[in-house]
N, C-alpha and C. Protein backbone atom coordinates (compact mmCIF):
# COMPACT_ATOMS: atom_id res chain seq x y z
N UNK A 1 0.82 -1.20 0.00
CA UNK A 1 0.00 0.00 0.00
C UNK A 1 0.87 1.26 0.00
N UNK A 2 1.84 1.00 1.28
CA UNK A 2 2.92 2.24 0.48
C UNK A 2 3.57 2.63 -0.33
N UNK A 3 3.56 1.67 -0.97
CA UNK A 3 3.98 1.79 -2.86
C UNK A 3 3.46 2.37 -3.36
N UNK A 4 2.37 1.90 -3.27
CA UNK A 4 1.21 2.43 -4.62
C UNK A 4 0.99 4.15 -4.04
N UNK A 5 1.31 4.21 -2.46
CA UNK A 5 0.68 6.02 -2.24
C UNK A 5 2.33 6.67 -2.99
N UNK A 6 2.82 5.95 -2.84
CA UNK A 6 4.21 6.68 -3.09
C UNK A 6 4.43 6.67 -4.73
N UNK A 7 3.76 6.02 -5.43
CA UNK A 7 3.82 5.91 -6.89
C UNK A 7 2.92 7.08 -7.50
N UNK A 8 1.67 7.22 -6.37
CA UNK A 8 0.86 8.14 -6.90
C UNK A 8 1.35 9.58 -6.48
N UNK A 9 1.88 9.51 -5.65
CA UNK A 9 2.61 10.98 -5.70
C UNK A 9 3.44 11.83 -6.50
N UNK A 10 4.46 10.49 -6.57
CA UNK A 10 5.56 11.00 -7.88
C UNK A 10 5.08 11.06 -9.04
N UNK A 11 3.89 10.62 -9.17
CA UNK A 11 3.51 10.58 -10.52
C UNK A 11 2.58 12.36 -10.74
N UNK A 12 1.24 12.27 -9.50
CA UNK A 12 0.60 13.55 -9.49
C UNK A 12 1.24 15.01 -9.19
N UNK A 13 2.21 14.45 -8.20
CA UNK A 13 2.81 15.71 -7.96
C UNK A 13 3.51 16.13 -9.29
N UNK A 14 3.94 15.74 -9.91
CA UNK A 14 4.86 16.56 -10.75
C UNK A 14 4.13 16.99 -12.51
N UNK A 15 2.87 16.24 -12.13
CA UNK A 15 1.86 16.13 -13.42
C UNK A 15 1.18 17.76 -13.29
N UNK A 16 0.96 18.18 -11.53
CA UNK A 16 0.40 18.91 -11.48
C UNK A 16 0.72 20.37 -11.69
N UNK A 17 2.51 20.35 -11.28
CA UNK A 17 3.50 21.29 -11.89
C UNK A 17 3.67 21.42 -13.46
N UNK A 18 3.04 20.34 -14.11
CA UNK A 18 2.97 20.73 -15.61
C UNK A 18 2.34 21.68 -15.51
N UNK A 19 0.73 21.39 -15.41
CA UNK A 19 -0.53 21.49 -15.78
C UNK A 19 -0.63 23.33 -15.39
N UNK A 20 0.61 23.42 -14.26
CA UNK A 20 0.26 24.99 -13.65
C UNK A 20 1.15 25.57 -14.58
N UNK A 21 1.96 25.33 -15.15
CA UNK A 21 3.03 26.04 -16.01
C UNK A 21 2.63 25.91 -17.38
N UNK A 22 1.61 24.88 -18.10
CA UNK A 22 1.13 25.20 -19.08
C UNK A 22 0.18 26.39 -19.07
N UNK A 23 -0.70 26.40 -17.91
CA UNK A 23 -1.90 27.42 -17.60
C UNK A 23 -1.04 28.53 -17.84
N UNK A 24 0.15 28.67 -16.97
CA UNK A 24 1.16 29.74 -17.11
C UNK A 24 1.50 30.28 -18.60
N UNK A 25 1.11 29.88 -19.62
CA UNK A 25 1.69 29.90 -20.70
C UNK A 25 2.91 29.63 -21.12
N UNK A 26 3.84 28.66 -20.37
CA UNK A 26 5.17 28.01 -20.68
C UNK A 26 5.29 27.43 -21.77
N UNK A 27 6.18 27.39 -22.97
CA UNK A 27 5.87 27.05 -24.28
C UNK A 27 6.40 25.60 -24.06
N UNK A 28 7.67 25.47 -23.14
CA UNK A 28 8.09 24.32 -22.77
C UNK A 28 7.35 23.57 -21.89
N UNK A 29 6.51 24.33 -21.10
CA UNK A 29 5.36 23.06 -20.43
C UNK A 29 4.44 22.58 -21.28
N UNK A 30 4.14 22.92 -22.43
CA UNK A 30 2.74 22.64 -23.00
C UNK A 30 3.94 22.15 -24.64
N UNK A 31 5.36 22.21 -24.54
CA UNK A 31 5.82 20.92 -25.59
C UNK A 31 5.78 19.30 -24.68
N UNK A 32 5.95 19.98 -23.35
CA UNK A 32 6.28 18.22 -22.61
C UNK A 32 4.91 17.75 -21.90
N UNK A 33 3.55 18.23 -21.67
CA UNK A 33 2.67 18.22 -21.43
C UNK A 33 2.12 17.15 -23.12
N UNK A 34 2.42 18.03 -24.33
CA UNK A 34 1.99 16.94 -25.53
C UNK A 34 2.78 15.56 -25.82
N UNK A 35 4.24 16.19 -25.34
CA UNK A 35 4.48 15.08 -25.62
C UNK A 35 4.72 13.66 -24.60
N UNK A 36 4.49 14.20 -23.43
CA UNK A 36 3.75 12.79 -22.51
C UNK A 36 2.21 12.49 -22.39
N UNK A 37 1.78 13.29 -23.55
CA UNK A 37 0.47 12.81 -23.56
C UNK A 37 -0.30 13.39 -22.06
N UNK A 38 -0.53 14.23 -21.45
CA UNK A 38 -0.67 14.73 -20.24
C UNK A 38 -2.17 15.76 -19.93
N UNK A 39 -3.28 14.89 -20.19
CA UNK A 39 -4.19 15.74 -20.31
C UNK A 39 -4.43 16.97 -19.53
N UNK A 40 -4.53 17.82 -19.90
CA UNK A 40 -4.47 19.43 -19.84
C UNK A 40 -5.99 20.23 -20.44
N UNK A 41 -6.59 20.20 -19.67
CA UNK A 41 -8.10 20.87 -20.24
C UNK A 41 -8.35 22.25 -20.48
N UNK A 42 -6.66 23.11 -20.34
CA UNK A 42 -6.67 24.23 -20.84
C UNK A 42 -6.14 24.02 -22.49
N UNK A 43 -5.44 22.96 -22.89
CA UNK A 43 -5.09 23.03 -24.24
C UNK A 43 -5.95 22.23 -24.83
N UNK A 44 -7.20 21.11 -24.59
CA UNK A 44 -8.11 20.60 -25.17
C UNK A 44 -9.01 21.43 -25.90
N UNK A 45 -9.24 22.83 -24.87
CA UNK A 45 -10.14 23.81 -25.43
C UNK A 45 -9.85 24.88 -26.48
N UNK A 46 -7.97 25.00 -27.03
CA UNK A 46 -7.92 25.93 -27.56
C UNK A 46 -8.38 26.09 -28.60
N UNK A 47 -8.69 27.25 -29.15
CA UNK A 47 -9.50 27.85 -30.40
C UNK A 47 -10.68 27.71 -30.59
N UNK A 48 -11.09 27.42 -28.98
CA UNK A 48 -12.38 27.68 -29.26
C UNK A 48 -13.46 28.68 -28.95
């Protein structure tokens, strides 16, 4: 069980530092946000 909390951390925590630096408009968060595939519901919506 402490695996799995400790897997989900390293994984969310640092997903969530994307997600604030794409919002940020980071051109480099939102190249590594696409290219780990990292859903982001501020770039799903653009142009629209």
């Amino acid at each position: 069980l402490a695996a799995q909390k400790l897997a989900r951390v390293l994984t969310n925590d640092p997903g969530m530092g994307v997600i604030r630096h794409v919002d940020a408009g980071y051109d480099l968060a939102i190249d590594v946000a696409r290219e780990k595939h990292v859903h982001v519901p501020m770039l799903d919506t653009e142009g629209e």
